[in-house]
C-alpha atoms as a PDB file:
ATOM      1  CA  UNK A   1     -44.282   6.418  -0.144  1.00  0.00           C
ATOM      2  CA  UNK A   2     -41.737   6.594   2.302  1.00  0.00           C
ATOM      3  CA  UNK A   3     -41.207   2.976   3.173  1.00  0.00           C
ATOM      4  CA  UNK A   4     -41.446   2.781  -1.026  1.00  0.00           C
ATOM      5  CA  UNK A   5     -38.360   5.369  -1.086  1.00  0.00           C
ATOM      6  CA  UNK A   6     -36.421   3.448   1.732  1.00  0.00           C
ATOM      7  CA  UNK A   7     -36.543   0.330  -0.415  1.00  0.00           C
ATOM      8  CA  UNK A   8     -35.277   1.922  -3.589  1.00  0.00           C
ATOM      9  CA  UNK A   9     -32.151   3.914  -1.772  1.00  0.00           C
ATOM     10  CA  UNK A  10     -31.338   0.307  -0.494  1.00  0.00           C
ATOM     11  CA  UNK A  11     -31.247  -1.197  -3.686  1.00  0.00           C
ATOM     12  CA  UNK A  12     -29.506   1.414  -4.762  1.00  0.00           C
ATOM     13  CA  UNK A  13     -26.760   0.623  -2.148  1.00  0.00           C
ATOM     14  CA  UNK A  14     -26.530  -2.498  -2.714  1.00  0.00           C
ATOM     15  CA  UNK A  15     -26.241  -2.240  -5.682  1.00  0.00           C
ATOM     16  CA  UNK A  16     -22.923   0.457  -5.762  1.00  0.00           C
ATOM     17  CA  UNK A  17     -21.479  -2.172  -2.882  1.00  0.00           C
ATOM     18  CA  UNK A  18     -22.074  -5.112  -5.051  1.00  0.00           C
ATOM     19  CA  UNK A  19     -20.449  -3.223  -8.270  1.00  0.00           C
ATOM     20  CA  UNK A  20     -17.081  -1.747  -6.011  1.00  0.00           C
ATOM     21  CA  UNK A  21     -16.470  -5.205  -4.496  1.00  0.00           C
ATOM     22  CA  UNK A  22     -16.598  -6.786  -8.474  1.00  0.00           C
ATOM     23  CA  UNK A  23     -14.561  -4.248  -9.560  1.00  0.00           C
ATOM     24  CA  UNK A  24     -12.229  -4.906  -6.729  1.00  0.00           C
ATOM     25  CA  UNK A  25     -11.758  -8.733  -7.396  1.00  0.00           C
ATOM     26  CA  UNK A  26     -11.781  -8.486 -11.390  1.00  0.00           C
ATOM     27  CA  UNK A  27      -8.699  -5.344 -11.520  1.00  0.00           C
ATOM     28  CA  UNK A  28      -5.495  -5.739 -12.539  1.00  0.00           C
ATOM     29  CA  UNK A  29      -2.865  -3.391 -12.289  1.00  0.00           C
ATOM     30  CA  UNK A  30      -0.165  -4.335 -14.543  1.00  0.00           C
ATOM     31  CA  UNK A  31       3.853  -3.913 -13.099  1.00  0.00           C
ATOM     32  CA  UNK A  32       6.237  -3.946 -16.424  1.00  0.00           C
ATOM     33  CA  UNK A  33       9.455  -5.116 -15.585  1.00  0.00           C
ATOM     34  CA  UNK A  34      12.664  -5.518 -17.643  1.00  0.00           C
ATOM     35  CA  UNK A  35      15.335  -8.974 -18.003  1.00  0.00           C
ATOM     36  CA  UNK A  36      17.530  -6.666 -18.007  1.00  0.00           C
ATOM     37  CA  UNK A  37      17.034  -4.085 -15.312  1.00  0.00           C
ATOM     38  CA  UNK A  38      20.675  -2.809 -14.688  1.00  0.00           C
ATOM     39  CA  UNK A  39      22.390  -2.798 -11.188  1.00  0.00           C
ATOM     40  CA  UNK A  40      19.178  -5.454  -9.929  1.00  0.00           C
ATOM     41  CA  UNK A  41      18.055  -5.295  -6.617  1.00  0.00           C
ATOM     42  CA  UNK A  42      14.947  -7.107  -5.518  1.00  0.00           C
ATOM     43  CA  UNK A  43      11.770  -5.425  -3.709  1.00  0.00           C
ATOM     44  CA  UNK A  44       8.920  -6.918  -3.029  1.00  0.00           C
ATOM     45  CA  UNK A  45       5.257  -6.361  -2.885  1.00  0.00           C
ATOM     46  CA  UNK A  46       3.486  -7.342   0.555  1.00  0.00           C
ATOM     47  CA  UNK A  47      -0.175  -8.089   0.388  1.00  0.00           C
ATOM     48  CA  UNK A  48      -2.733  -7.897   3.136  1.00  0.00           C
ATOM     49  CA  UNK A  49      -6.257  -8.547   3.944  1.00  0.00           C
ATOM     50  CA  UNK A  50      -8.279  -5.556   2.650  1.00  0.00           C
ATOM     51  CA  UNK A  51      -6.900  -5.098  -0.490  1.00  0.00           C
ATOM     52  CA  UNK A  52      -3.496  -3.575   1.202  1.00  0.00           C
ATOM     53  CA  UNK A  53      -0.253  -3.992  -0.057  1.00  0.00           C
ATOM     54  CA  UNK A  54       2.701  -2.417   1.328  1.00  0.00           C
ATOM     55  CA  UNK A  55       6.512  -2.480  -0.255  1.00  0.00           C
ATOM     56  CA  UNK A  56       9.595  -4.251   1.371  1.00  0.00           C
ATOM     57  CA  UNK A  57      12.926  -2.891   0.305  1.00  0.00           C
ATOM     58  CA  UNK A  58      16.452  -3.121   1.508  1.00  0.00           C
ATOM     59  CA  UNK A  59      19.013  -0.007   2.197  1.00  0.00           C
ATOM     60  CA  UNK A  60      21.586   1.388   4.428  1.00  0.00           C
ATOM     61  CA  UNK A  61      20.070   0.442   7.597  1.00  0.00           C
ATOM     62  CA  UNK A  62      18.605  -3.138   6.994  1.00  0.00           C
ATOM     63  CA  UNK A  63      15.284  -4.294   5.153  1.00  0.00           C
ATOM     64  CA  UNK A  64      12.177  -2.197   5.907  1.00  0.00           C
ATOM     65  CA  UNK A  65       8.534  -2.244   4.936  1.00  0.00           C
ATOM     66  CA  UNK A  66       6.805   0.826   4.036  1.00  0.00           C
ATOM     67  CA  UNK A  67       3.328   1.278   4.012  1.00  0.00           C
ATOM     68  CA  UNK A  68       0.699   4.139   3.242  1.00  0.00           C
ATOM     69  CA  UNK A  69      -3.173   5.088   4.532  1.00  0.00           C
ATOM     70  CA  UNK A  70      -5.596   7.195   6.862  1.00  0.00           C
ATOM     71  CA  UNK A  71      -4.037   8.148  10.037  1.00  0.00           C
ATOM     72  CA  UNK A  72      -7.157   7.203  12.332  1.00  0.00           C
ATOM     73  CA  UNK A  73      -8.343   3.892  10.058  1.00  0.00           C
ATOM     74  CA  UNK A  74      -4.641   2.746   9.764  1.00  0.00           C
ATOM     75  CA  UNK A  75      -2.665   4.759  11.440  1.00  0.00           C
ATOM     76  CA  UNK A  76      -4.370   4.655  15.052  1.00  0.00           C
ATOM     77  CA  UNK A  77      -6.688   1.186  14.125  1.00  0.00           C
ATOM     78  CA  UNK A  78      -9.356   3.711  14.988  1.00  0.00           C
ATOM     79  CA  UNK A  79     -12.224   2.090  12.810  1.00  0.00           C
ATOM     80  CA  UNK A  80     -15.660   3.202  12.959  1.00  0.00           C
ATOM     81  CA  UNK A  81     -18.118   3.637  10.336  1.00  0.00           C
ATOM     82  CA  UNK A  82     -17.715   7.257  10.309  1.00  0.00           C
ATOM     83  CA  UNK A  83     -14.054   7.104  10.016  1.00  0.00           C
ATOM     84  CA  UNK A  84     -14.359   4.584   7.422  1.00  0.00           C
ATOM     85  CA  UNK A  85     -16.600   6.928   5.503  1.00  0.00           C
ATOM     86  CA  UNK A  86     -14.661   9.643   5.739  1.00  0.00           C
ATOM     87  CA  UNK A  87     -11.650   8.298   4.600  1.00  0.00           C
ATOM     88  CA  UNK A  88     -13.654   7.195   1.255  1.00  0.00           C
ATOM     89  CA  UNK A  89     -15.148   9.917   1.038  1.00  0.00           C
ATOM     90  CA  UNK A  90     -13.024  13.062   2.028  1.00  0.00           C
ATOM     91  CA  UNK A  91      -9.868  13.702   2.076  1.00  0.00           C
ATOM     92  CA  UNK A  92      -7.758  12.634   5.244  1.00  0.00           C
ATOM     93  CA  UNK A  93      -4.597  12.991   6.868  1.00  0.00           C
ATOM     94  CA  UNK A  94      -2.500  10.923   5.446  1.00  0.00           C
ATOM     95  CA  UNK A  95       0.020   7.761   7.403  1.00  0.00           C
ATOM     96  CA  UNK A  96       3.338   6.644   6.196  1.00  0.00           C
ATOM     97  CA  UNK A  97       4.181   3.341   8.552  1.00  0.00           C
ATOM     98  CA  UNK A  98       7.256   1.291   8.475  1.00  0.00           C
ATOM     99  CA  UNK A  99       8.927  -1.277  10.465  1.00  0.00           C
ATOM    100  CA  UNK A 100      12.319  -3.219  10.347  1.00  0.00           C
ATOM    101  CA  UNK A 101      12.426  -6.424   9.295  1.00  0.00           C
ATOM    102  CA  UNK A 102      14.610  -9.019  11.008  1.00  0.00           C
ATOM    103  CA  UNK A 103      15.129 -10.782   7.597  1.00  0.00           C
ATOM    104  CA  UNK A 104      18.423 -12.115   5.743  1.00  0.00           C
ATOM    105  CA  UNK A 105      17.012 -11.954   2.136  1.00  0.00           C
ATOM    106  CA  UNK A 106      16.694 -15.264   1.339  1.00  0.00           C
ATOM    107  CA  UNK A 107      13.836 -17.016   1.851  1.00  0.00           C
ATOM    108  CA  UNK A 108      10.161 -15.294   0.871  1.00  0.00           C
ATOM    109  CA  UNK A 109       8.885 -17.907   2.944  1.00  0.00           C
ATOM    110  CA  UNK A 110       9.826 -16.584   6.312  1.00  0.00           C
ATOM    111  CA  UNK A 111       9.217 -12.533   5.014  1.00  0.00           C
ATOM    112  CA  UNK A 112       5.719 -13.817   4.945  1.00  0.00           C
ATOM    113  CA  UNK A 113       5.888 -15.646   8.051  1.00  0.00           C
ATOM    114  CA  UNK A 114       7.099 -12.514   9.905  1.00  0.00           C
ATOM    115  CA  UNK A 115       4.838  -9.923   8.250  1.00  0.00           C
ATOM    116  CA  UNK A 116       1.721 -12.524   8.287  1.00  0.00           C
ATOM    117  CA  UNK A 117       0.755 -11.667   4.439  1.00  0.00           C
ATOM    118  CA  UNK A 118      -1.399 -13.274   1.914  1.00  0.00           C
ATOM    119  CA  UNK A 119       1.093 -12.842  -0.743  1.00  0.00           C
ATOM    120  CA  UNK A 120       4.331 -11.326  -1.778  1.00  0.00           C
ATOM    121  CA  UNK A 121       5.583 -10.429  -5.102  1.00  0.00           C
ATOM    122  CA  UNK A 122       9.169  -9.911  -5.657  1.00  0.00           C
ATOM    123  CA  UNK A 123      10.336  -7.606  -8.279  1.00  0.00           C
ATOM    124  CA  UNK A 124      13.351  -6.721  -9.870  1.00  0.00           C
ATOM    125  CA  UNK A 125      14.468  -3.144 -10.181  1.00  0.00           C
ATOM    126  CA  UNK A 126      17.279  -0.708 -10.453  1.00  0.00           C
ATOM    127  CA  UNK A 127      19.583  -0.930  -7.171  1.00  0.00           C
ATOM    128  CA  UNK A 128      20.214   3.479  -7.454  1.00  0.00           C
ATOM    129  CA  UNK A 129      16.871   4.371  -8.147  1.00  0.00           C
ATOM    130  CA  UNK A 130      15.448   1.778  -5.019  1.00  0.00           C
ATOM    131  CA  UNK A 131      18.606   2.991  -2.737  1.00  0.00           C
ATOM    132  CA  UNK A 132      17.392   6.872  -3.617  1.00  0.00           C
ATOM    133  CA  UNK A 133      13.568   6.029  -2.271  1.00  0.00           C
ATOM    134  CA  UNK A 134      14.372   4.087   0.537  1.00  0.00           C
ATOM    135  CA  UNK A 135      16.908   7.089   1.763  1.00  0.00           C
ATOM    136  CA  UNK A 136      14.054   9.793   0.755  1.00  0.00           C
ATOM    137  CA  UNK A 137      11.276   7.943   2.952  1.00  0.00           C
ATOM    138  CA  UNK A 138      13.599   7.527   5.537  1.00  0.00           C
ATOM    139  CA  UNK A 139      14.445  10.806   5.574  1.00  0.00           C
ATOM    140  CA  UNK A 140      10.547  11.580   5.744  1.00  0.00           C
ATOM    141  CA  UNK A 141      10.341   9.569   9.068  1.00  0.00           C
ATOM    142  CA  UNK A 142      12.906  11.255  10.844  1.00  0.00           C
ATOM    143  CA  UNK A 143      11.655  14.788   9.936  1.00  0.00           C
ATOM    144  CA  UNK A 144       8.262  13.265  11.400  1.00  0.00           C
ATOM    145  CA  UNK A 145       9.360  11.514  14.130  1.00  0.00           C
ATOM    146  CA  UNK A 146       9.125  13.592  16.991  1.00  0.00           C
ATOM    147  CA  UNK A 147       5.367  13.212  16.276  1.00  0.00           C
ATOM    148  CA  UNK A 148       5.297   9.518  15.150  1.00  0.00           C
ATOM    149  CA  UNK A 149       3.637   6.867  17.089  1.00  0.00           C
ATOM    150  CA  UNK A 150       3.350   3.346  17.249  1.00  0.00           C
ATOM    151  CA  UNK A 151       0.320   0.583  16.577  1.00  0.00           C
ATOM    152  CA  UNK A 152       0.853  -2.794  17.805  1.00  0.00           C
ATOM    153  CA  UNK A 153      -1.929  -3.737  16.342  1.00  0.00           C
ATOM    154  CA  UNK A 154       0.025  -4.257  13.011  1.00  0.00           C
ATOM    155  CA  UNK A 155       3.672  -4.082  14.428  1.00  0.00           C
ATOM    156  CA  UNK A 156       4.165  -0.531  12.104  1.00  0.00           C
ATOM    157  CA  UNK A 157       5.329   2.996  13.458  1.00  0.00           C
ATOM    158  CA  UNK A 158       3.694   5.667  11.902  1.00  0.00           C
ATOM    159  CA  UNK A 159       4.136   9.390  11.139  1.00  0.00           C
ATOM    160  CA  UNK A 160       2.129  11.651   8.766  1.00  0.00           C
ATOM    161  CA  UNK A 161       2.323  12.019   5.159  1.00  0.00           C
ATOM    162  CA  UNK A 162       1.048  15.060   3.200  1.00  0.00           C
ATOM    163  CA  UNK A 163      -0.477  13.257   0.632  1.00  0.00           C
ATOM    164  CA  UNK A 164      -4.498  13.325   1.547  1.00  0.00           C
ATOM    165  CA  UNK A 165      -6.156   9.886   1.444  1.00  0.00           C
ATOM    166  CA  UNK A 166      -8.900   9.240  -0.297  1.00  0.00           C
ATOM    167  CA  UNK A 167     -11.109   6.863  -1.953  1.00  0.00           C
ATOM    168  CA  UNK A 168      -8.767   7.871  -5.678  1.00  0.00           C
ATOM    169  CA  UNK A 169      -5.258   7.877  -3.536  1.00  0.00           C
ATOM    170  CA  UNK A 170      -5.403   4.714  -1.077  1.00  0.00           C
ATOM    171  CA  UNK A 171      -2.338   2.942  -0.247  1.00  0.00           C
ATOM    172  CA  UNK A 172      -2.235   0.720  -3.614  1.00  0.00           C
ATOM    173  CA  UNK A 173      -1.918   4.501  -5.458  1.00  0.00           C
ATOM    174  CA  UNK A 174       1.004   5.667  -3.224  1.00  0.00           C
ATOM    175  CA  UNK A 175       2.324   2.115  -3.628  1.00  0.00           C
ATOM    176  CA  UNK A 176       2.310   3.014  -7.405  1.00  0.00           C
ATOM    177  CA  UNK A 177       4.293   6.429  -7.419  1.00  0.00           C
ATOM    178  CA  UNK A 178       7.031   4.548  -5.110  1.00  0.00           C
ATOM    179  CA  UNK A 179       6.665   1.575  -7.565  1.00  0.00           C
ATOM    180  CA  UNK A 180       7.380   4.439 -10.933  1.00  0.00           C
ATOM    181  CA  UNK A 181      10.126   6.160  -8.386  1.00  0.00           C
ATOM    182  CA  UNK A 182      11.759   2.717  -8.694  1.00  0.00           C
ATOM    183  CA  UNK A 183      11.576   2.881 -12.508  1.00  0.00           C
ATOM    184  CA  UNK A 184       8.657   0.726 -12.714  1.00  0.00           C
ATOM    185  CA  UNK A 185       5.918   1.455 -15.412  1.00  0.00           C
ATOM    186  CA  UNK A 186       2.241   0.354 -14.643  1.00  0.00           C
ATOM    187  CA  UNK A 187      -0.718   0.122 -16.252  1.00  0.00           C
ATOM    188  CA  UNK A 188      -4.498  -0.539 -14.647  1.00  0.00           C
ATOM    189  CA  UNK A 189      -6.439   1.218 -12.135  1.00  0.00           C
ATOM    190  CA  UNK A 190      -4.576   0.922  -8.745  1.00  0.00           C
ATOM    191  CA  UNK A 191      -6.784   1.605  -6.706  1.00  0.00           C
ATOM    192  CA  UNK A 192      -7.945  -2.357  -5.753  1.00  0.00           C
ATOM    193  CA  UNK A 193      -4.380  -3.684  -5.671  1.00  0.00           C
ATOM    194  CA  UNK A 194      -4.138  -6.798  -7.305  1.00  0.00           C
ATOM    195  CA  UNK A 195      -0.645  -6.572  -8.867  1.00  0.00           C
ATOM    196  CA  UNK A 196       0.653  -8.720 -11.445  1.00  0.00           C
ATOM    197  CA  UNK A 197       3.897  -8.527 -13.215  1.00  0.00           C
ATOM    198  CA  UNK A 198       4.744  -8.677 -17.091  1.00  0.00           C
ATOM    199  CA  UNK A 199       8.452  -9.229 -18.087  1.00  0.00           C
ATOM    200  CA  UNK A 200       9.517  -6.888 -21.022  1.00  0.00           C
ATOM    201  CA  UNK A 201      12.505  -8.553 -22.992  1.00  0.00           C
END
């Protein structure tokens, strides 16, 4: 009965893991952009292993990347199955890292070379609204960073964010809300990443 029991809870498993890594390579989420987006600057979407994408923009002091997740998993590279789980399945303190980028702009090439990504998508938006977010997180680090630290493990400084993360609000669903700060509108589940964009005219 037991062994019987043990069999079906696997299968069960199995099962859910098969289903959530489907659903991870088959979503979409959908990033409307305009011909005609006034005052253009360019930012770009950075993605990584893991289903991680993190957002590149340029401001007052230089380009940056900004990036979102679980303070132990990402944050501190403190992985473990139970602090894998729990950041699935409760919510966690939250990690916004960043970085500057020793980068002139030009070539997408060498952004990928330096950050080591598996892809980057560059995306035209408005050059106020992406000058108002990159001054707002930056703002957020330096009220955080008396308690920031650093992992060399992926090259990022980090300090906490009050947004809880959680299996519904991973990095690809903060990467969203900065994406609609920027004027962006998108469409699709978020969660898995897997950004494509659709010009409006």
């Amino acid at each position: 009965m037991i062994v019987t029991l043990i069999k079906i809870l696997s299968g069960i498993i199995v099962s859910i893991t098969l289903f959530v890594l489907w659903q991870l390579h088959i979503s979409r989420t959908i990033i409307q952009t305009s011909a005609t987006t006034p005052g253009k600057e360019t930012a770009y979407i950075v993605s990584y292993p893991g289903y991680h994408n993190s957002l590149v923009m340029n401001g007052e002091h230089g380009w940056k990347e900004f990036s979102y997740g679980d303070w132990d998993v990402y944050g501190r590279s403190f992985i473990t199955l139970w602090t894998g789980f729990k950041s699935m399945g409760f919510p966690t303190q939250g990690a916004l890292g960043f970085q500057k980028i020793q980068w002139d702009g030009n070539e997408i090439e060498m952004l990928s070379s330096l950050l080591g990504s598996l892809d980057i998508i560059s995306i035209p938006v408005e050059g106020e609204k992406a000058s108002e977010l990159y001054k707002n997180l930056e703002t957020h680090i330096e009220q955080r960073s008396s308690i920031g630290i650093y992992n060399s493990e992926n090259n990022l400084f980090f300090v906490t964010h009050p947004h809880k993360y959680i299996a519904w609000h991973t990095c690809n669903n903060m990467l969203i809300e900065w994406l609609n700060a920027l004027g962006l509108r998108t469409s699709g589940p978020g969660w898995a990443g897997n950004f494509v964009i659709k010009t409006m005219r």
